[in-house]
Structure formats: C-alpha cells, structure tokens
Protein backbone atom coordinates (compact mmCIF):
# COMPACT_ATOMS: atom_id res chain seq x y z
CA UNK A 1 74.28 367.03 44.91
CA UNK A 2 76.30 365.97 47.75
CA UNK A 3 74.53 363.43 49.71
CA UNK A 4 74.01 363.48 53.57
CA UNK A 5 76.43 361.10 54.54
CA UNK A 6 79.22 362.87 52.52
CA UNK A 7 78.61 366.34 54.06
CA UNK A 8 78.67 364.06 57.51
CA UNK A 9 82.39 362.62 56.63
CA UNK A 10 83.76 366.29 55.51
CA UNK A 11 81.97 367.49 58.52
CA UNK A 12 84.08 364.87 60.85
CA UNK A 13 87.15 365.29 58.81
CA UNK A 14 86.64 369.26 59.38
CA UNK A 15 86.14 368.63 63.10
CA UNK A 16 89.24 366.23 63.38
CA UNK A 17 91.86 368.57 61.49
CA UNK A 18 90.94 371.26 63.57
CA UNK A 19 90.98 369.75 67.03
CA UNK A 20 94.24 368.15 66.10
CA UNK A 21 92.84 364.84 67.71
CA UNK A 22 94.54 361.45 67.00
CA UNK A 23 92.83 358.24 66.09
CA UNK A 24 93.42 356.08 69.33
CA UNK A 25 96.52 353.87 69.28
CA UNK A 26 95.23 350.87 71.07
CA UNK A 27 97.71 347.74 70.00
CA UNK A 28 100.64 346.35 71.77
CA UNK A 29 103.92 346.81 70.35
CA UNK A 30 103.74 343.24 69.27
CA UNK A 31 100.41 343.38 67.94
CA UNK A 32 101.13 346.83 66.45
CA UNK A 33 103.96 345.52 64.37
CA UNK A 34 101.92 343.02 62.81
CA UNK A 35 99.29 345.64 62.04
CA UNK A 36 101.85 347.88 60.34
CA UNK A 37 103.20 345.50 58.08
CA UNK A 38 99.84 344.92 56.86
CA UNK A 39 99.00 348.31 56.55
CA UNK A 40 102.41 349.44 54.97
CA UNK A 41 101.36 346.92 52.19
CA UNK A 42 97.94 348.06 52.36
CA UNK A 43 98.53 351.41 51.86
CA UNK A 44 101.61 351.84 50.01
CA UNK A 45 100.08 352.18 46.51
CA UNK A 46 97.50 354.55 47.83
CA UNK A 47 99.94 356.66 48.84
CA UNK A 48 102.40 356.31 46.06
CA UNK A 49 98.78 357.42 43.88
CA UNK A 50 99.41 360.22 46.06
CA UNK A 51 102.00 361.98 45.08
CA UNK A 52 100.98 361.85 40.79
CA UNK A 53 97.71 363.15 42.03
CA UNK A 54 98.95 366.32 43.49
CA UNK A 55 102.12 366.91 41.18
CA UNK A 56 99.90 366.26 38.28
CA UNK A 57 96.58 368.36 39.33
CA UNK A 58 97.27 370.27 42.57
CA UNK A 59 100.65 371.72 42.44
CA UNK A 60 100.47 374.05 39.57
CA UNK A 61 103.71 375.60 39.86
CA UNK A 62 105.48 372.31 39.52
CA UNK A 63 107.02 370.90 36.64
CA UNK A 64 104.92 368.06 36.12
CA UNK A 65 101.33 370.00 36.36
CA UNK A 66 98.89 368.88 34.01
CA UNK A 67 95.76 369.78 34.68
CA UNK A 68 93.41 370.89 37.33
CA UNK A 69 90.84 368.42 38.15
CA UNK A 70 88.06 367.33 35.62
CA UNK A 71 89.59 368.88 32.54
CA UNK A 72 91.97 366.78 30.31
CA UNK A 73 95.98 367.04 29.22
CA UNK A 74 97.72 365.63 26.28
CA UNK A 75 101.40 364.97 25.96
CA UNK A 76 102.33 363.56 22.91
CA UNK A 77 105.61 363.05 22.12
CA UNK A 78 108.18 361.00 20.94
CA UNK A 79 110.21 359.97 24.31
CA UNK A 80 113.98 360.08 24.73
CA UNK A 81 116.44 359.24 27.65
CA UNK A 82 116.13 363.17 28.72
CA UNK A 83 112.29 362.34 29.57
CA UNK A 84 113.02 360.69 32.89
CA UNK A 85 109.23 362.09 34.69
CA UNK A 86 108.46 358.77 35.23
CA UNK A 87 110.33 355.11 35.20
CA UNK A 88 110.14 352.76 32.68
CA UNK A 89 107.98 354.97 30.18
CA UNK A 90 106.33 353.57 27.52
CA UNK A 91 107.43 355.19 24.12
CA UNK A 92 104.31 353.16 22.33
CA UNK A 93 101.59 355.21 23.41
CA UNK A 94 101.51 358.84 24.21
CA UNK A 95 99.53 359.82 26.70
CA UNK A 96 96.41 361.76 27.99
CA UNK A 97 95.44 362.23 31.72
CA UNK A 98 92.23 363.18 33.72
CA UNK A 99 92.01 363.40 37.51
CA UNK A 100 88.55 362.88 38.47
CA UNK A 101 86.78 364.95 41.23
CA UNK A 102 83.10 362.51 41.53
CA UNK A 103 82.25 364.38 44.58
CA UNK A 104 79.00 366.07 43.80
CA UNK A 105 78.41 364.59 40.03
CA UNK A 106 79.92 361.98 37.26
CA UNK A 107 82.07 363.13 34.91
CA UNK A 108 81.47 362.29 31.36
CA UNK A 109 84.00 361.31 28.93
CA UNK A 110 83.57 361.55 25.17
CA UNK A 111 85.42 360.15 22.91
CA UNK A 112 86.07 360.40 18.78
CA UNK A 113 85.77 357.57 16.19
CA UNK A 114 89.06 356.51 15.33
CA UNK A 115 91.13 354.25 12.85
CA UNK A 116 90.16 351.00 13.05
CA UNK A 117 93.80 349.72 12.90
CA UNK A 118 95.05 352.10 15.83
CA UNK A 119 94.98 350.90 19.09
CA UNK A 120 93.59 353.08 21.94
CA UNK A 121 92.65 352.66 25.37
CA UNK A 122 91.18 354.89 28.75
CA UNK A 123 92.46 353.10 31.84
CA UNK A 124 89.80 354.41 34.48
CA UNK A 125 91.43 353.99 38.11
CA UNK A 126 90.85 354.52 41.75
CA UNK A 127 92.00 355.60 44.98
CA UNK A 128 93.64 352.24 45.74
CA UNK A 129 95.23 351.67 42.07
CA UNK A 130 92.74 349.11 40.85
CA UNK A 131 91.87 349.32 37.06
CA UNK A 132 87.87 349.39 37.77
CA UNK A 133 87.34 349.61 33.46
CA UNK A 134 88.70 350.36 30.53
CA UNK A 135 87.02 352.09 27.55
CA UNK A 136 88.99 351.75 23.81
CA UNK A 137 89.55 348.82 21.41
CA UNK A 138 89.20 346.14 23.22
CA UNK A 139 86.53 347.32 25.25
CA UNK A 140 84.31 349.95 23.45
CA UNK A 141 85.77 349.76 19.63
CA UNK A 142 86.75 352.32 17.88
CA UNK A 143 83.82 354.12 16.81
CA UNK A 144 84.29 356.62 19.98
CA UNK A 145 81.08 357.32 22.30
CA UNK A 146 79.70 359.30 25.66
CA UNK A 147 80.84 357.22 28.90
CA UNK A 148 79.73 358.29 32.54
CA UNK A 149 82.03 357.81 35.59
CA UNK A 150 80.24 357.99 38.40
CA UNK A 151 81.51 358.02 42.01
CA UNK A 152 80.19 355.18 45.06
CA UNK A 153 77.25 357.53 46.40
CA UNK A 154 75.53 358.42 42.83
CA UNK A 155 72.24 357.68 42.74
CA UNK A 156 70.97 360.00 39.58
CA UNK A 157 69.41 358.79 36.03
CA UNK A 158 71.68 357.63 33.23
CA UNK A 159 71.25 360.19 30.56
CA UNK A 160 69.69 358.23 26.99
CA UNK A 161 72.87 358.80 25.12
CA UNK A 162 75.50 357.87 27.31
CA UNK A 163 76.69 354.51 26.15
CA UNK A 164 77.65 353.41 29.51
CA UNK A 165 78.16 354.09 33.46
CA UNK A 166 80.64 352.96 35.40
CA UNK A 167 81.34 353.44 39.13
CA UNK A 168 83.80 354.18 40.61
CA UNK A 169 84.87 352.73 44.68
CA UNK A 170 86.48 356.44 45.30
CA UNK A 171 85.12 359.29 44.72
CA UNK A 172 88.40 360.69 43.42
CA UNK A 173 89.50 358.80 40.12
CA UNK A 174 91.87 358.72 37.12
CA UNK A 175 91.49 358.55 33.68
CA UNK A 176 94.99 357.52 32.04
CA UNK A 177 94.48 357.43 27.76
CA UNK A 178 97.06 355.81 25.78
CA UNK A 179 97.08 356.78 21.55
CA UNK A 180 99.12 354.02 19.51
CA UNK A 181 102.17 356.19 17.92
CA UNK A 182 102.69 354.64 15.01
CA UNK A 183 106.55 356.66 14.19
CA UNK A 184 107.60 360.14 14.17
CA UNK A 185 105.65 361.07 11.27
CA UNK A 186 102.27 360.24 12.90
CA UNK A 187 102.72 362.38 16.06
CA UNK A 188 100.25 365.08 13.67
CA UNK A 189 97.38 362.10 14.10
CA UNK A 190 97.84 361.33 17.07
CA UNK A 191 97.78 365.15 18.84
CA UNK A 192 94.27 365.50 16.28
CA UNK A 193 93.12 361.82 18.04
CA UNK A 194 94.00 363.58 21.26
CA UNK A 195 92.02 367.16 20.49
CA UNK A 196 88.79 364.79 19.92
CA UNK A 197 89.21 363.50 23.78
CA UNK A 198 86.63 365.49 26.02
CA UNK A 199 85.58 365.38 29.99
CA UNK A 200 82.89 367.84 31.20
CA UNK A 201 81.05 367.48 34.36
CA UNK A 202 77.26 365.46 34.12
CA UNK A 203 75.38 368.87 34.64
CA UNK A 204 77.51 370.61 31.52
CA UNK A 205 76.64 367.79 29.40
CA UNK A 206 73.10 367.33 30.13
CA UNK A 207 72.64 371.21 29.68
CA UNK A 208 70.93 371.36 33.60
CA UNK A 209 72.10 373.83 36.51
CA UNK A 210 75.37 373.01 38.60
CA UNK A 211 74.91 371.11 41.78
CA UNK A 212 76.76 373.05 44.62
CA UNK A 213 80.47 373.11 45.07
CA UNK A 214 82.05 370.38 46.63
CA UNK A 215 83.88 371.82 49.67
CA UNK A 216 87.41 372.89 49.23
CA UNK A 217 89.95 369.92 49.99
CA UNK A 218 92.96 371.13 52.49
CA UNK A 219 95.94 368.68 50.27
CA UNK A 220 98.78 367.89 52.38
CA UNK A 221 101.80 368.86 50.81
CA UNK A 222 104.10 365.74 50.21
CA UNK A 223 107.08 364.68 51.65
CA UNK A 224 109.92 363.04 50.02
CA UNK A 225 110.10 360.56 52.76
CA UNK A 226 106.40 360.16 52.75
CA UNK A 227 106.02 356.87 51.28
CA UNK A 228 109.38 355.38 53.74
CA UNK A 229 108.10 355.58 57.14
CA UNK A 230 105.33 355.76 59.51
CA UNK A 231 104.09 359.08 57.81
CA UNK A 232 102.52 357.31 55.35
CA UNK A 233 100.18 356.52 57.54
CA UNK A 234 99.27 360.19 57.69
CA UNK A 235 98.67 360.47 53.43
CA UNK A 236 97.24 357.29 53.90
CA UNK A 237 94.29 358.40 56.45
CA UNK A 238 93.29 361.71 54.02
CA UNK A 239 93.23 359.58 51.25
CA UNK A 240 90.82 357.13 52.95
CA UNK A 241 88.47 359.77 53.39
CA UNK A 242 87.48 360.13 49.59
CA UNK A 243 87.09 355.92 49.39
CA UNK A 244 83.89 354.30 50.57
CA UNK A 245 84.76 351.23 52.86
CA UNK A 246 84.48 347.65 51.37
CA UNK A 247 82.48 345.28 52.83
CA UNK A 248 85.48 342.83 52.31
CA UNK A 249 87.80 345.42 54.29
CA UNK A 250 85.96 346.04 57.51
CA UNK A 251 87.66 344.02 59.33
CA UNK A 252 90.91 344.76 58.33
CA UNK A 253 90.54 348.39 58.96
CA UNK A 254 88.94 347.71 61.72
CA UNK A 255 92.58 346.34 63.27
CA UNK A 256 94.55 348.88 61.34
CA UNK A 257 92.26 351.42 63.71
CA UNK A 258 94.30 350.09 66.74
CA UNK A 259 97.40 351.81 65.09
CA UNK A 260 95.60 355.34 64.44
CA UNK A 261 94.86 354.67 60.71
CA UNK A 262 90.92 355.74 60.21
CA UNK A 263 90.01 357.90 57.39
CA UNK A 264 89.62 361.40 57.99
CA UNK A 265 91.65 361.24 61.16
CA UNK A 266 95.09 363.28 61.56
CA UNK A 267 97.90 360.52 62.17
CA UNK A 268 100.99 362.54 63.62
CA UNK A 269 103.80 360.64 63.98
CA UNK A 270 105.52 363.13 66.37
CA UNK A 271 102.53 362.24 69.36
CA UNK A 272 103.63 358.42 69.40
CA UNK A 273 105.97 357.16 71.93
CA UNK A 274 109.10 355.74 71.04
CA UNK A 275 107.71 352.54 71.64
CA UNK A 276 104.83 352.78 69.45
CA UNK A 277 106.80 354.29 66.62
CA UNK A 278 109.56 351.89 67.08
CA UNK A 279 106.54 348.85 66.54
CA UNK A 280 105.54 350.81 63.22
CA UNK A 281 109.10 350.83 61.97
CA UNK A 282 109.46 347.42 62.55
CA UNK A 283 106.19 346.41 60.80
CA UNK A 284 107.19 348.55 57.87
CA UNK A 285 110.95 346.98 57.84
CA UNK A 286 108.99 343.44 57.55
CA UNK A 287 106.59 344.85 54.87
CA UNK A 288 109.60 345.50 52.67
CA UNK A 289 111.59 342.50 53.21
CA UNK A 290 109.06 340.16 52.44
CA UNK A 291 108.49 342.35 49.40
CA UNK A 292 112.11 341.80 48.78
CA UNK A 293 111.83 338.06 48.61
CA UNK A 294 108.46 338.01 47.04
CA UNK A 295 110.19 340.30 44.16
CA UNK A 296 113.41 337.92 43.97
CA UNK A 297 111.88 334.34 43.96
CA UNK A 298 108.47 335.20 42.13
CA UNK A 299 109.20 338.40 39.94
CA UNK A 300 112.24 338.38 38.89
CA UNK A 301 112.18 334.44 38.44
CA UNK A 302 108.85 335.75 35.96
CA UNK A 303 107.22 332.88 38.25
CA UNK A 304 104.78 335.69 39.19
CA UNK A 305 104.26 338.16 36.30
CA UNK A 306 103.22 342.02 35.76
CA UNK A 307 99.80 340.62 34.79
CA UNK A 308 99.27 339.44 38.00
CA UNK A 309 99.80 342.29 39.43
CA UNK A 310 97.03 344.83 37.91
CA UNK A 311 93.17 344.81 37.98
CA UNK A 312 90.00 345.26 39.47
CA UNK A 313 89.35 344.56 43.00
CA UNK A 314 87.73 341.18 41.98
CA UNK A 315 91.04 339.76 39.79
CA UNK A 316 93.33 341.27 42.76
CA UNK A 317 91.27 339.49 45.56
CA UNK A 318 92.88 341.77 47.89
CA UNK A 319 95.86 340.54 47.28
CA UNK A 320 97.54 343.62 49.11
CA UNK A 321 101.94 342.28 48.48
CA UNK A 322 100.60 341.99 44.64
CA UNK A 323 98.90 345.46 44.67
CA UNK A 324 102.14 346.67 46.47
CA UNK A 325 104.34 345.17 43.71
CA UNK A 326 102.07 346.36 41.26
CA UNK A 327 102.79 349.77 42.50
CA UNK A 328 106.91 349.18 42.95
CA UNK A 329 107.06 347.87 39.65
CA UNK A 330 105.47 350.51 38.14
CA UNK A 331 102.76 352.55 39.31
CA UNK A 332 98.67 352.34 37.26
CA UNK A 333 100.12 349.32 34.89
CA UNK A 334 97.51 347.72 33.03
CA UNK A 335 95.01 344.89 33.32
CA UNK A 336 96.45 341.47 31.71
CA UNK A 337 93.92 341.11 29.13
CA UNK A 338 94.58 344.54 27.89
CA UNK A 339 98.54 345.10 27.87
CA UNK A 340 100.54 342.01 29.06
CA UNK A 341 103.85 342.96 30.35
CA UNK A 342 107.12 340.93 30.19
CA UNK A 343 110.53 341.69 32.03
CA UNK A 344 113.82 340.32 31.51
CA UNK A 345 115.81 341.08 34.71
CA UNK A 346 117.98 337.64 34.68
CA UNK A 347 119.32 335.46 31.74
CA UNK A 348 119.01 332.25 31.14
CA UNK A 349 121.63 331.58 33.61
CA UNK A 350 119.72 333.34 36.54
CA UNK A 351 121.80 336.08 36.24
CA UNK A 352 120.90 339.42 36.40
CA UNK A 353 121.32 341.23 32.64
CA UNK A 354 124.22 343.55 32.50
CA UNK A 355 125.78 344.68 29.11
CA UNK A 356 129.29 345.62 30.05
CA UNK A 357 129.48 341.88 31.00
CA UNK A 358 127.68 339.96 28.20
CA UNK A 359 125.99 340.65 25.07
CA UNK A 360 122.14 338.79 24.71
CA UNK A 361 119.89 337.33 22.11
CA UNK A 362 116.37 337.08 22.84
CA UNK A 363 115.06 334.11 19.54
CA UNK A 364 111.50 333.50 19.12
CA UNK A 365 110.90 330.73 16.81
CA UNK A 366 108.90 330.81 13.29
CA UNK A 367 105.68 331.66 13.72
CA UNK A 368 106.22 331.98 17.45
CA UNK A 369 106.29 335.95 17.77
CA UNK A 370 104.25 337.71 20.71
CA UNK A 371 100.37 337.01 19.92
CA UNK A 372 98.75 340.09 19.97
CA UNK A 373 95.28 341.67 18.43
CA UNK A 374 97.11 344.65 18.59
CA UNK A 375 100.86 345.07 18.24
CA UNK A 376 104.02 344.09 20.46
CA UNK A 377 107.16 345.97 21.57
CA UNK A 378 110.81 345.54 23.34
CA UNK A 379 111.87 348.54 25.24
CA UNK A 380 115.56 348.59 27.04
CA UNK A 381 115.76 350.42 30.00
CA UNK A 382 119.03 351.41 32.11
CA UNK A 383 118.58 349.19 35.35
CA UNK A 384 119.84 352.23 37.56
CA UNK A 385 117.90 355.24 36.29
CA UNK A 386 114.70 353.10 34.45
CA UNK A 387 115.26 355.13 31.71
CA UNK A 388 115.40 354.56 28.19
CA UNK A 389 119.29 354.03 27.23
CA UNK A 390 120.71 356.80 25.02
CA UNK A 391 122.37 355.53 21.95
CA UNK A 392 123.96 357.06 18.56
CA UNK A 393 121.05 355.05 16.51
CA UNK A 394 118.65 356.57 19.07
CA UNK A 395 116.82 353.02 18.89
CA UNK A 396 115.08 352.69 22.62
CA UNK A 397 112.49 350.00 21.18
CA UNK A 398 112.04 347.28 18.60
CA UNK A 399 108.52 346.41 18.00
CA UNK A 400 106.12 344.88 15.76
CA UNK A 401 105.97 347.37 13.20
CA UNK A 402 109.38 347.50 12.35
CA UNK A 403 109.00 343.39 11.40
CA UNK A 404 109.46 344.44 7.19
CA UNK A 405 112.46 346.23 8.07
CA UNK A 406 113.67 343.12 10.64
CA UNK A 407 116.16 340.47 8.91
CA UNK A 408 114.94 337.07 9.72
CA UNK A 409 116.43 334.03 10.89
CA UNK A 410 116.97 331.07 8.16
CA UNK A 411 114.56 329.17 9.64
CA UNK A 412 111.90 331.63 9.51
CA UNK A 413 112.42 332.81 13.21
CA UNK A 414 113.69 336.20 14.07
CA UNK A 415 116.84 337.00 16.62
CA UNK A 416 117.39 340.00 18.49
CA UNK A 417 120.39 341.13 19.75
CA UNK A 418 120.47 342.69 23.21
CA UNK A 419 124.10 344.31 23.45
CA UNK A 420 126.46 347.25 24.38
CA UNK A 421 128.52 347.33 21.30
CA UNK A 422 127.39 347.73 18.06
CA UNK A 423 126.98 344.78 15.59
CA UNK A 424 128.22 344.40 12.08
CA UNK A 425 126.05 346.61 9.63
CA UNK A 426 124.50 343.52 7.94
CA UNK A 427 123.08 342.69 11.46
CA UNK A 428 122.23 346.12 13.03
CA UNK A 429 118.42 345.89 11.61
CA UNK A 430 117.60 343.46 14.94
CA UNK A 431 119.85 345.12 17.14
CA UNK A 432 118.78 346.60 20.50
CA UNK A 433 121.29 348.79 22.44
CA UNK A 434 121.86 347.99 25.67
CA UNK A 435 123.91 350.35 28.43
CA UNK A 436 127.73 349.52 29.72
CA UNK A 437 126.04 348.44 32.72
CA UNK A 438 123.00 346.39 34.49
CA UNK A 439 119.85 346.59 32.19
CA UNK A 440 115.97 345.40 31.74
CA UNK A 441 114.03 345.16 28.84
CA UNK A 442 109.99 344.95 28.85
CA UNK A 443 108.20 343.01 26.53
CA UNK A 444 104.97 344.54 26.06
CA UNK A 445 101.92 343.09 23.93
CA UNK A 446 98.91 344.97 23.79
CA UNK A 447 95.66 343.09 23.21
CA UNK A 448 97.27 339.94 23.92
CA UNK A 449 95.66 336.71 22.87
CA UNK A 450 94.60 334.20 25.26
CA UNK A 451 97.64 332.20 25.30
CA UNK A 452 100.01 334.58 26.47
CA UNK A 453 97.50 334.50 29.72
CA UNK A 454 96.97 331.03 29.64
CA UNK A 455 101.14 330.49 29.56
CA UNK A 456 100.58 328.39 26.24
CA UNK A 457 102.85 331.43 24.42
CA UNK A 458 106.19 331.31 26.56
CA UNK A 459 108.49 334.45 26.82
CA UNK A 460 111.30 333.03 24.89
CA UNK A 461 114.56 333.43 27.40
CA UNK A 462 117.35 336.27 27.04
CA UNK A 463 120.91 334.28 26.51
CA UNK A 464 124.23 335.32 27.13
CA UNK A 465 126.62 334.66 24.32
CA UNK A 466 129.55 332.86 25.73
C-alpha cells in the first residue's frame, strides 16, 4: 500500500502542477551560475535516464517501445551497423529490459538455471543511474532464483522463498539483463534463456489481493533540446519526485532550491528573467566545458577509465562530473567488477585513431590476454555515428571465443590489426575493420579479474604503423 508520506508528495505535486506555481528563484546571478553548473552535472544523467524511460515504456507508438511498466522485453539479435537505437551497442550480450514501477509494492524477478559456462547478468538501476545490484554469475550463480526489488518506503515481510531483497533509492527502477551470445547459431538458446526471465508484482507472486493503484503519473513529453538547456531543469524536478532525498544531498539540494529545482515543483523556463536565465546558461556552458577537459586530459588519456565511472552511490561518492561522464560516455554502463570497459580514442602517439590516415595493431604479449572469469571482446565503432562499422567480412568484433580460429604471434602473443584496408588472406584471421575515417574501439572484459582493477593487467597501446 502506498504509505502516508507518498500520497502527501503526489498530493503536493498534484497541487503544484495545477496552480502552475514556480519553486522560488532566490540566488544572484552570480551565485545562480555556480548553482547551475552544479546542478547541470547533477542532473544530467537523470534526465538523459529520462528519455529511455519514456521511449522504452511510455510512448507506445514509438519505435523503440518495449514494454509497459513491470512486464519484461527481449531483443535478441545479432547487431549490425543498421541497428543504430543506441551508441556504442554491445553485440556480446543481447538484451532484456524491465522498467520498474515500486510505487505501491516490490516487484519480483525470477530467474531460470542456466549453463554454467554462459555468462549472464541483471543490472538493477535507479533514478540517478547508479547500479544499486546486480543479480547473475558473478553475483547469484547460475542456478537462477526469486529476487525482490523493493522501492525506499517498503516496509512489508520478505516472503520465505525469495532469495534476496534489494532496495531500491527511487521508487522507479530498471532492470537491464544481458544473455552471453555465443555466435549466430546460439541466438535459439539464448531467446529460450530469455522466455525463462519473469517479473510479476509482490501481491501476484505471493498469491494475496492487489494493493490499490498507484495514481496515474502525468509524463512530460520530451524535448529534443531537453537535456541542452535550462529545461532540464524542468525533467529534472518530475523526476525528483519519484527519488527519496539522501541524507548526503540535503544540502546540496537545498542550494539548487535557490534556482527553482525542488522535486515535484513545475520549473518553467519561460517565467525567468533574462537575467536569471542568462545565469543558468552560463552555469550550464561551464558544466560542459569542464566536462570537456575532464574528458580530454583524464578519459581520453585512459588516466580516468569507464570503470570509474559506474556504480553504486557508495563507489561513486557523489562524484556528480564522473556520474555525468558516465552518462556521456554511454548511458547505464556497468559496475567495474562486473564488465570492465576499455577505449582506444588516441594511439600511442596521442593521436586520435583515424583509419583513412593510419592502419593500427593492438599486441598483447604471451600469456598477457585480457583476464577475465568470463570472456573478453574488441568492438570497432565509427567515431561519428558510434556505430558498428559496416564491412564486406561483416566482422564488427573480435573476441575471446574466436582465439582457436586467431593466428598467433611467434612468440606466443597474438596481434590484431586495426585497419581500413584489407590484409593479405594469410593475415585476415586477426583483422579488425576499421572505417575511412576517425574510429574507437572498446575493449570489454566481463568478469574481470582483480588485476585489470588493480592496473596490474595494462591495456596494451593501439600503434600506428609508420
């Protein structure tokens, strides 16, 4: 049942969108510039969450619908360049998705026994893109199980056979499941992995009467400038309203109040004066550029990795320009100690990687290949779109499957090539296409071991040939 301070907050909200009254705007245009920056970064990735939520379970005319919320949707696939929903996709793991309404009961997740030597993994996230668990190999096994997510304000019994409960900050969540593909022919297993994936709500599963509805949620339709501008603060305030403040944030929202942002509360850009939304602008403008410098001297420089990037509010520390970057980079990655990712942007050299220009080797030495519990891979990806790179060999990954059919070095290493044009046929088995044009490529190792985290394991470089 919905407790009595929720039915206060959707009371408030209720009274707020229909007064049309805006949170006070209280800071100097000095002091609101500083505040915007901070909430820009702040609020970025909550908003950026935004938009998947509603294409994925609220617009159900639009292309990318799943599902509605609490019921579950498979893709599985094999992934080409034409797939282009989202950047940088991962052609490793197919994918399931729940969005998770915890307003007046848990959810509970079931899932089958599996292979033992298939990887699997439910990311469970919230409002504010922190990975707050993980169920799967490394966390669960593989012998499947009943798991109860539970939003901030549940205070019910834990059921016998539910294995575990965990709780979600937000009382809106998201399951993301990734199914290790193992090649084309084992798409069949992996769709009949997928059909043993279940969500029903606490009630259903415990065979008891429904609590009552949760009240019908108003979503703001987004705007393709939404995440650009002051109007984020707008997405940014309606989103707040589903997330139970932090002890560790009250301050902070406590200043970002002086600008208007307070969940619940209508932010409309159009009743600030020029002044005001001239501070905002500016805040945002400094947001970005010192995301801009973070991103060249740390990211790119793989100073500051992906795996910094991604995890629970205690391993983020409220770190809000790596939570931003996090979402930039690529929006719910995973925790470090379940998928470590690796990017080559610039070569050896410093420069950025661009096929028309040079062709690359990346060499890891014998018995120096990615350490994993799991399995590794190398995807390309076309620097403008961040989209897989189409190709006549229709290669868009090398990973650590493929080793048999790999020619090693003479030393016992192995050498990848990391080019535009295609290689003699002797060397083709280690060859990775690359576009006539700028380029990444993302090292991912799932289940890595502890010295890829520890920086023991180093990424070997990407090297021009001269």
């Amino acid at each position: 049942m919905i407790g009595k301070p929720t039915r206060l907050l959707l009371a408030s909200l209720s009274i707020l969108m229909s007064t049309g009254a805006l949170a006070d705007f209280t800071a100097s245009p000095a002091e609101a510039r500083a505040i915007a920056k901070e909430a820009y970064l702040y609020g970025y990735p909550v908003v950026a969450m935004y938009k998947t939520l509603y294409t994925q379970a609220v617009d159900k005319g639009g292309a990318n619908f799943k599902a509605p919320f609490n019921r579950i949707a498979n893709s599985a696939q094999v992934l080409t360049p034409k797939d282009s929903a989202v950047s940088s996709p991962n052609v490793d793991t197919p994918y399931s998705f729940v969005w998770m309404d915890l307003r007046k009961e848990p959810q509970v997740l079931t899932l089958p026994k599996i292979d033992d030597n298939r990887y699997y993994s439910v990311q469970l996230i919230d409002l504010y893109t922190q990975n707050f668990a993980y169920l799967g190999t490394r966390s669960t096994g593989n012998n499947g199980g009943h798991y109860m997510v539970a939003g901030p304000g549940w205070k019910g019994q834990q059921p016998v056979d539910i294995d575990r409960v965990l709780y979600s900050e937000s009382n809106i969540a998201y399951a993301l499941y990734r199914t290790q593909l193992f090649d084309e022919k084992d798409l069949g297993k992996v769709k009949q992995i997928q059909g043993g994936y279940k969500v029903q709500p606490l009630s259903s599963y415990v065979k008891q009467p429904a609590p009552a509805a949760a009240p019908r949620i108003e979503w703001p339709k987004p705007m393709a400038t939404m995440t650009e501008g002051p109007q984020l603060f707008r997405y940014l305030n309606f989103m707040l309203a589903f997330a139970a403040p932090q002890d560790s944030e009250k301050d902070l929202l406590a200043r970002f109040a002086k600008i208007g942002i307070a969940a619940g509360a209508p932010f409309k850009v159009n009743q600030l004066s020029a002044e005001q939304r001239k501070a905002l602008e500016d805040g945002i403008s400094d947001a970005r550029a010192e995301f801009a410098a973070f991103k060249k001297d740390k990211l790119d420089t793989n100073q500051v990795t992906r795996a910094d990037l991604y995890g629970s509010r205690d391993r983020l520390k409220n770190n809000y320009l790596y939570r931003y970057a996090g979402a930039d980079q690529g929006l719910f990655g995973s925790s470090s100690d379940e998928i470590a990712h690796l990017k080559y942007v610039l070569d050896s050299d410093g420069k950025p990687a661009n096929g028309a220009r040079h062709s690359y080797t990346v060499h890891f030495a014998k018995d120096q290949l990615p350490p994993t519990d799991a399995f590794w891979s190398l995807t390309m990806y076309d620097a403008k779109t961040k989209q897989l790179v189409p190709n006549h060999k229709k290669r868009y990954v090398i990973n650590s499957r493929m080793l048999a059919d790999l020619k090693p070095d003479a030393d016992g290493g192995l050498t990848l090539a990391l080019q535009h044009h295609e290689p003699p046929k002797a060397e083709q088995s280690n060859w990775l296409p690359a576009p006539t044009g700028p380029f990444y490529a993302v090292l991912r190792i799932y289940l890595p071991k502890p010295e890829v985290g520890s920086g023991q394991w180093k990424l070997p470089p990407l090297t021009p040939l001269k």
